[in-house]
Protein backbone atom coordinates (compact mmCIF):
# COMPACT_ATOMS: atom_id res chain seq x y z
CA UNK A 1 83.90 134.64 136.56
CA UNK A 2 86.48 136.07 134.20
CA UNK A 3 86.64 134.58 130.65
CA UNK A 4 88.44 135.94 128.12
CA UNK A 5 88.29 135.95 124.22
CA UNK A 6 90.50 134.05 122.36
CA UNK A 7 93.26 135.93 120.60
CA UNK A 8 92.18 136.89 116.83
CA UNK A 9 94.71 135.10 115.48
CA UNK A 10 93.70 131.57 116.74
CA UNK A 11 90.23 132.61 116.11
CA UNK A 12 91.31 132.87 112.53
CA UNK A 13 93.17 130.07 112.36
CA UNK A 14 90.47 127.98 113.88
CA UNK A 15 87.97 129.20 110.98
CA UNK A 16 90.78 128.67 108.28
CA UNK A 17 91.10 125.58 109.59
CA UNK A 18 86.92 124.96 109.39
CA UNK A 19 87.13 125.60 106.00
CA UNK A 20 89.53 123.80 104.97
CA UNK A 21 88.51 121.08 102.63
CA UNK A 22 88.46 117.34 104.17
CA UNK A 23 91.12 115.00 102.09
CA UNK A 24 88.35 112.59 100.25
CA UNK A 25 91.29 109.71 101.24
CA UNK A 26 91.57 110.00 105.12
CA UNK A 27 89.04 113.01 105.89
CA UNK A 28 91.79 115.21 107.47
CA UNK A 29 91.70 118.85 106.58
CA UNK A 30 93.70 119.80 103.83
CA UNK A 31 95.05 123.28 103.96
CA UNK A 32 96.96 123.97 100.10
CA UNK A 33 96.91 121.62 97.10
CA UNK A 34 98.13 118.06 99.20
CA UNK A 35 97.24 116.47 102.19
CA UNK A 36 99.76 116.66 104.90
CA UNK A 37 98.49 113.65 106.63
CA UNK A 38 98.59 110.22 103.45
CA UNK A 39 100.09 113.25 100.72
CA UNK A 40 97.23 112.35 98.59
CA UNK A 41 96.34 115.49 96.04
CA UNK A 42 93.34 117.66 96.07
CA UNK A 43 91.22 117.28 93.56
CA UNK A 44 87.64 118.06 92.30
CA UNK A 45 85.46 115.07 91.81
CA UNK A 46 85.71 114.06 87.88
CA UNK A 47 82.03 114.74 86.29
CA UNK A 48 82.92 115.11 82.46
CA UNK A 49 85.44 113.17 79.92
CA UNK A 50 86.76 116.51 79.15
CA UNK A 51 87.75 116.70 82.93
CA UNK A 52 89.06 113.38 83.05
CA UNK A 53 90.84 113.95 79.75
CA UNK A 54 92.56 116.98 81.62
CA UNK A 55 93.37 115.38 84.12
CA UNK A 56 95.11 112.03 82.08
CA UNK A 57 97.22 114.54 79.71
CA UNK A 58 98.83 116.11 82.86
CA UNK A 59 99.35 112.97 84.71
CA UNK A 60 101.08 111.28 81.65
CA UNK A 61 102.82 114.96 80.38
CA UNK A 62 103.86 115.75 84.13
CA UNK A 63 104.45 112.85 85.96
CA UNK A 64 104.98 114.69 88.87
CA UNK A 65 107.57 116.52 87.28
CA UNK A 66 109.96 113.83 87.81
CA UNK A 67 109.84 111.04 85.18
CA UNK A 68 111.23 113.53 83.11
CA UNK A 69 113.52 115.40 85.14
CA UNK A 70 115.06 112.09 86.01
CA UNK A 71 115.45 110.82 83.05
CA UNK A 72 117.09 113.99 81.69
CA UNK A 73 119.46 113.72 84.83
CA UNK A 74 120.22 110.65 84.06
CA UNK A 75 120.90 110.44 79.98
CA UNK A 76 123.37 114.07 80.24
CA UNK A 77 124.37 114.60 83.68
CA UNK A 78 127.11 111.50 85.07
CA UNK A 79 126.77 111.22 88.82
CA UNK A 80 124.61 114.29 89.39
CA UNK A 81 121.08 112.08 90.35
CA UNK A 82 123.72 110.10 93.18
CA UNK A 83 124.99 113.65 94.51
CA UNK A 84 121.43 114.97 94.41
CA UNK A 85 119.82 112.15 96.80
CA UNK A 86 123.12 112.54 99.15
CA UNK A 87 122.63 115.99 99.40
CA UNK A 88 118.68 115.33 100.43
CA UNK A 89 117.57 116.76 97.46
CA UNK A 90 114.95 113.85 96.78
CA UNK A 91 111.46 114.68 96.22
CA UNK A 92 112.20 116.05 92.59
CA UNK A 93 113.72 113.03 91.19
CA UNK A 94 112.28 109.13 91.63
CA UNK A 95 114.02 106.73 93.89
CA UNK A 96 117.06 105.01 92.82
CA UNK A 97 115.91 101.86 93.44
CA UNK A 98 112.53 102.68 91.87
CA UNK A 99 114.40 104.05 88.71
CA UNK A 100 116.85 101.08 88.88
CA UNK A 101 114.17 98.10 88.68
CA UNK A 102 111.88 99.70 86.41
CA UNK A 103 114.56 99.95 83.62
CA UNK A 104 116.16 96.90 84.42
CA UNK A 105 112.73 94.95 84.05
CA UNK A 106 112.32 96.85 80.70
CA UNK A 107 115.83 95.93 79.67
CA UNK A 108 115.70 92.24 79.91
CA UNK A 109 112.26 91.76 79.19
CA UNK A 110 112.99 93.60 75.72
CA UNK A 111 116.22 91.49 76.09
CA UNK A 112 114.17 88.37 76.07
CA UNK A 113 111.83 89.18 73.63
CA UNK A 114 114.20 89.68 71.08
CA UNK A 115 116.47 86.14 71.71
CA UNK A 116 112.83 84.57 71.81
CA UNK A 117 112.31 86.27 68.52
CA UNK A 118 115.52 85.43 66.81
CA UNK A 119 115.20 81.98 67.49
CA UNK A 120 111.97 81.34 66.01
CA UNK A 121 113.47 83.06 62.86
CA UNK A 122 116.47 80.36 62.60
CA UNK A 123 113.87 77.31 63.18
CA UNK A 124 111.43 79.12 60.22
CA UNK A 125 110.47 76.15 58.06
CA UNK A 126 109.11 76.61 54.18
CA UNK A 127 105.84 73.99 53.78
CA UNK A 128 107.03 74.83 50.22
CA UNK A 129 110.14 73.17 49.94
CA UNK A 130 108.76 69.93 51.58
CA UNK A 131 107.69 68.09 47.99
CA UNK A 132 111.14 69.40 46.68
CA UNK A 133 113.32 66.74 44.89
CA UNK A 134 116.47 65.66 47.13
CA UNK A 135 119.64 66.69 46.09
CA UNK A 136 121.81 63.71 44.54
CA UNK A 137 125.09 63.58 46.55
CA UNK A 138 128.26 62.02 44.46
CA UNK A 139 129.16 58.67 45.58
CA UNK A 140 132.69 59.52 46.53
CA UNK A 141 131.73 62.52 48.66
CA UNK A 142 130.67 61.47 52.03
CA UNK A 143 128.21 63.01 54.15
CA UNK A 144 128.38 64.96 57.15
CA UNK A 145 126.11 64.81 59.69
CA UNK A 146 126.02 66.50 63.44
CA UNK A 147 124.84 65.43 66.39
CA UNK A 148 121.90 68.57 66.84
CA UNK A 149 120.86 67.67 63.70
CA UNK A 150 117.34 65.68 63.10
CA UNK A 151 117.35 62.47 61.55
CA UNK A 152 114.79 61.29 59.05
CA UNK A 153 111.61 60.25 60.69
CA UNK A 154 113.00 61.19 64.30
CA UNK A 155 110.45 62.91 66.57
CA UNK A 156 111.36 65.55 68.48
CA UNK A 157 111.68 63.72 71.73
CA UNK A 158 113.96 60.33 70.00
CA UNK A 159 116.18 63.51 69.03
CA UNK A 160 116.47 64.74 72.71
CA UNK A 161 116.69 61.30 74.00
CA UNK A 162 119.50 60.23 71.59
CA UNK A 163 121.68 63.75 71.92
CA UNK A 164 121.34 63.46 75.89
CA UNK A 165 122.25 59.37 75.85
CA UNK A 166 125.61 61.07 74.14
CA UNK A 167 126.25 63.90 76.98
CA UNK A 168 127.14 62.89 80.50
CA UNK A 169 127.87 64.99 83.05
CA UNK A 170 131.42 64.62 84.64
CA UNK A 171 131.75 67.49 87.05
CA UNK A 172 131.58 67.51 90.85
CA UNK A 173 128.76 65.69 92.76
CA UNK A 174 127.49 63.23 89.71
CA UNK A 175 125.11 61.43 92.18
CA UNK A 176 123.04 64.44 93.25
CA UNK A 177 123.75 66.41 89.67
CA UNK A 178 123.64 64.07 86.83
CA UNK A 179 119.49 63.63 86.87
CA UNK A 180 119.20 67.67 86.73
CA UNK A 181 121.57 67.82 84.03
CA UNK A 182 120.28 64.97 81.83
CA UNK A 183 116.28 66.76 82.70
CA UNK A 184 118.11 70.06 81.12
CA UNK A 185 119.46 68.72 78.46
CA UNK A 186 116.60 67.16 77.47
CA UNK A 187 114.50 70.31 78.18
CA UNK A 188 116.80 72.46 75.91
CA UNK A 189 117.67 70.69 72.98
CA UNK A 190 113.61 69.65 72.95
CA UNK A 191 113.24 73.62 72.08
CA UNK A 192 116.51 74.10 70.45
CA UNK A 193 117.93 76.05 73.39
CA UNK A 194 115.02 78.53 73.74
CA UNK A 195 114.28 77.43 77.36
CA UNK A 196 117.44 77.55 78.49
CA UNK A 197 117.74 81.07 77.52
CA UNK A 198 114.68 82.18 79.01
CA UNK A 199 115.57 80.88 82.26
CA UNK A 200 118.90 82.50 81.85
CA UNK A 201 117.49 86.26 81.26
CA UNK A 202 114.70 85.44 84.18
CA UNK A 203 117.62 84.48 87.09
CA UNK A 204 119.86 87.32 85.82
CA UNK A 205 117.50 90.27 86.95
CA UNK A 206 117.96 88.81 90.36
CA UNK A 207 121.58 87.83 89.89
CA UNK A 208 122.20 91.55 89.13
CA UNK A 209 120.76 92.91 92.04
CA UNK A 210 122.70 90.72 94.34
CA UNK A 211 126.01 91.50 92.86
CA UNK A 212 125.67 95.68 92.91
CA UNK A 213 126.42 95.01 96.63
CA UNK A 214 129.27 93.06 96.42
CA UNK A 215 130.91 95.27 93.93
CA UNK A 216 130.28 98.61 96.50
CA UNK A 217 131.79 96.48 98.44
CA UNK A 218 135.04 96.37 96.49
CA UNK A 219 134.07 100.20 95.88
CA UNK A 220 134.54 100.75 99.16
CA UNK A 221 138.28 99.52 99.75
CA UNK A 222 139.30 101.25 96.47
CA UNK A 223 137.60 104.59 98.25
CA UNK A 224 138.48 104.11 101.48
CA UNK A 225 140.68 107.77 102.19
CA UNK A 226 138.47 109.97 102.08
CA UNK A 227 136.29 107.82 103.72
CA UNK A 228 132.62 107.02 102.36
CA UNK A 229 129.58 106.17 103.42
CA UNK A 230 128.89 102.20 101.79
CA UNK A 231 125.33 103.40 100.83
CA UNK A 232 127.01 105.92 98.69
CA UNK A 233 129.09 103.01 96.20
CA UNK A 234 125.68 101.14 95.92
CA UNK A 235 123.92 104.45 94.95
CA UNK A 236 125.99 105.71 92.53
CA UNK A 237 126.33 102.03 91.14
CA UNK A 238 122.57 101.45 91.53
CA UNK A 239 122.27 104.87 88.59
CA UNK A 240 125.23 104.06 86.56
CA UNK A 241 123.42 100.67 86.30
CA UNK A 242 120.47 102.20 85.04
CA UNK A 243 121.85 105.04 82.70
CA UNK A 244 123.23 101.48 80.71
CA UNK A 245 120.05 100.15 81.01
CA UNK A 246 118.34 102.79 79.33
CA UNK A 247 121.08 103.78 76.75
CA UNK A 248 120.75 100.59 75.51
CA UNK A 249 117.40 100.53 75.19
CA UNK A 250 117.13 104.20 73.30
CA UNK A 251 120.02 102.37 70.81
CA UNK A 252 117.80 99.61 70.41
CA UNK A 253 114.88 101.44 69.41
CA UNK A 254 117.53 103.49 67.16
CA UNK A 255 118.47 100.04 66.03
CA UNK A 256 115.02 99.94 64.88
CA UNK A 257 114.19 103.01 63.21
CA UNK A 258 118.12 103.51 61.69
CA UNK A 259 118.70 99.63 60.54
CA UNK A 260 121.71 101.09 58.39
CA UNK A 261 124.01 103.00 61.16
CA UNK A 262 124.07 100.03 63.02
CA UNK A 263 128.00 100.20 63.52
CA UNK A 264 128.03 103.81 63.80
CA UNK A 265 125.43 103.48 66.42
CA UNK A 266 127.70 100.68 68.41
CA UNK A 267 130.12 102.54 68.55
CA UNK A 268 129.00 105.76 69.79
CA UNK A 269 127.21 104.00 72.59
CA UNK A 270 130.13 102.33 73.68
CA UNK A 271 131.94 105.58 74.03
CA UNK A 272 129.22 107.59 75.30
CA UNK A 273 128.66 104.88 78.52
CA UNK A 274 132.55 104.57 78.59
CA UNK A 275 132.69 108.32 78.95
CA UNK A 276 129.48 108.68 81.09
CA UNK A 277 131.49 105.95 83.98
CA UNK A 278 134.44 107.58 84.27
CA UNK A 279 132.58 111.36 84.44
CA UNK A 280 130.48 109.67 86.65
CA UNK A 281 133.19 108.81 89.21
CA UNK A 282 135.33 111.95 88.57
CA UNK A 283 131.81 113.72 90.10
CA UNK A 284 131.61 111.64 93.31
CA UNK A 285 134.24 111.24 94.35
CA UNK A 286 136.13 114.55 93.10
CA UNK A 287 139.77 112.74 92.79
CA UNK A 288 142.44 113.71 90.25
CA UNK A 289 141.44 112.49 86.21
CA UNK A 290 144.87 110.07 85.85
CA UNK A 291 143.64 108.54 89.72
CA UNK A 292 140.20 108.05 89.09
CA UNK A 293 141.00 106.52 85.36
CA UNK A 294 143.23 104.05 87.34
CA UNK A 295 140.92 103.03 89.61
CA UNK A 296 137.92 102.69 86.83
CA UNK A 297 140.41 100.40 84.70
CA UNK A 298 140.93 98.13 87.65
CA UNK A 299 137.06 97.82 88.70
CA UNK A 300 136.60 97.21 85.15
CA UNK A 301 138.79 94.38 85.49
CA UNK A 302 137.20 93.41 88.87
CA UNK A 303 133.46 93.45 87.53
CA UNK A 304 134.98 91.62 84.26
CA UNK A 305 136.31 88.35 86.27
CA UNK A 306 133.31 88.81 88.74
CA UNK A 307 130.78 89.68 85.95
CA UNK A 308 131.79 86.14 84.39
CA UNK A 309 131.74 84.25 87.05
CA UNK A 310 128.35 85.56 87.88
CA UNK A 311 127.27 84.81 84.21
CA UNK A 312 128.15 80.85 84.85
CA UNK A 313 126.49 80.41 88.14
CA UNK A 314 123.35 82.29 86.86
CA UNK A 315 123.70 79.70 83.86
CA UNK A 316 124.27 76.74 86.04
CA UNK A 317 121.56 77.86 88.23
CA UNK A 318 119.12 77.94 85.21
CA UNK A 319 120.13 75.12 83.96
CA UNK A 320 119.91 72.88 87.31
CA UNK A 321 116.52 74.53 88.22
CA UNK A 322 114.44 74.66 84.19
């Protein structure tokens, strides 16, 4: 019987292959630095803090590269991420929707935070003033009163339940919405509109991410010669989106550290995303400057109207639902 030796090259590869280290994750052999079976990295096991140390700086400096690169693409480049990702060029950068909800849960939780914060300032009380002598009005001058205000000795709740017997609700449906509004208004003017506005800036998150579709959607008949793909609207949408999300976060922290170019800070902003929209559009879709400045002014008047009307049902929705 005949047998013959296996080439040397699969003999080689079958010892390469032997050595190999197994991935600690799924035990397959891992030939370079990831696994090509869960993608998991290759790493030695972490005996010292100095190690681990190592290892936590290059996570949090890296990132994989593409925190940063992303970012950077985003901030200075208008519609280069959207042509990127079309183009298949995707492991480099993070997922657009990825990018999209982790700066949009930033935004409005920072966004939320700070109406939450400037409330409590208005309703800031001195303990001080509370022995103070009362101020003598003239008898001739008559005094004004309004209908948030607190009377003397009123609780909290006889002020909600006297402002709310004052409010009725005369839209549509009064059977099935006048309890939900009268439970609202109660609700609200109980914490001086502070819950109202937080369950405003919760719904919108998920208002927003329901109406990026519906305006590709208006995208698309405004594009429609030469014809694109829908998924390529929503895309470039879904980054322009974020680039505002994170320019106005970077002003806000501005904001912070420069309290005295506040104006000069507005308005640069407002120029730079005004700027960054149209460049970003001129990029995709590679039409003429006066065309594509035609068609930006009219979506801007399209997410305007739609914008609003968005704004109210999210508000109505919060309201009906505190």
């Amino acid at each position: 019987m005949n047998t013959a030796a296996p080439p040397a090259d699969s003999a080689v590869l079958v010892s390469a292959v032997a050595a190999a280290p197994a991935c600690e994750n799924c035990r397959a052999a891992v030939a370079q630095k990831y696994c090509g079976v869960c993608g998991q990295r290759v790493e030695l096991p972490i005996h010292s803090l100095r190690h681990f140390a190592t290892v936590a700086a290059e996570d949090l400096t890296h990132a994989d590269s593409r925190l940063w690169r992303t970012l950077g693409a985003l901030l200075f480049k208008p519609g280069f991420l959207t042509r990127e990702f079309l183009r298949g060029r995707r492991a480099r950068y993070l997922p657009p929707i990825r990018l999209y909800l982790v700066l949009s849960v930033v935004f409005f939780v920072w966004a939320s935070a700070s109406a939450t914060h400037n409330q409590f300032r208005v309703l800031q009380f001195d303990a001080a003033t509370k022995d103070a002598p009362k101020v003598a009005v003239p008898s001739g001058a008559r005094a004004k009163t309004n209908i948030m205000d607190t009377l003397p000795g009123e609780s909290a709740e006889q002020r909600s339940q006297r402002i709310c017997s004052q409010i009725t609700y005369g839209g549509p449906w009064p059977q099935r919405l006048a309890a939900p509004f009268h439970r609202t208004c109660l609700s609200a003017t109980a914490g001086y509109g502070r819950p109202l506005t937080e369950s405003f800036l919760h719904n919108l998150p998920r208002a927003m991410f329901l109406f990026l579709p519906l305006l590709a959607g208006v995208m698309m008949l405004m594009y429609w010669r030469p014809r694109h793909y829908y998924v390529e609207h929503l895309l470039l949408l879904v980054h322009d989106h974020a680039f505002v999300f994170l320019t106005i976060i970077i002003s806000w922290i501005l904001h912070a550290l420069l309290p005295f170019a506040h104006g000069l800070l507005n308005t640069a902003v407002t120029f730079y995303i005004a700027w960054y929209v149209y460049r970003s559009v001129l990029v995709m879709y590679g039409q003429g400057r006066w065309l594509t400045l035609g068609k930006l002014m009219l979506l801007s008047l399209v997410y305007m109207v739609s914008g609003l009307l968005l704004a109210l049902l999210t508000m109505g929705y919060s309201a009906l639902t505190m």
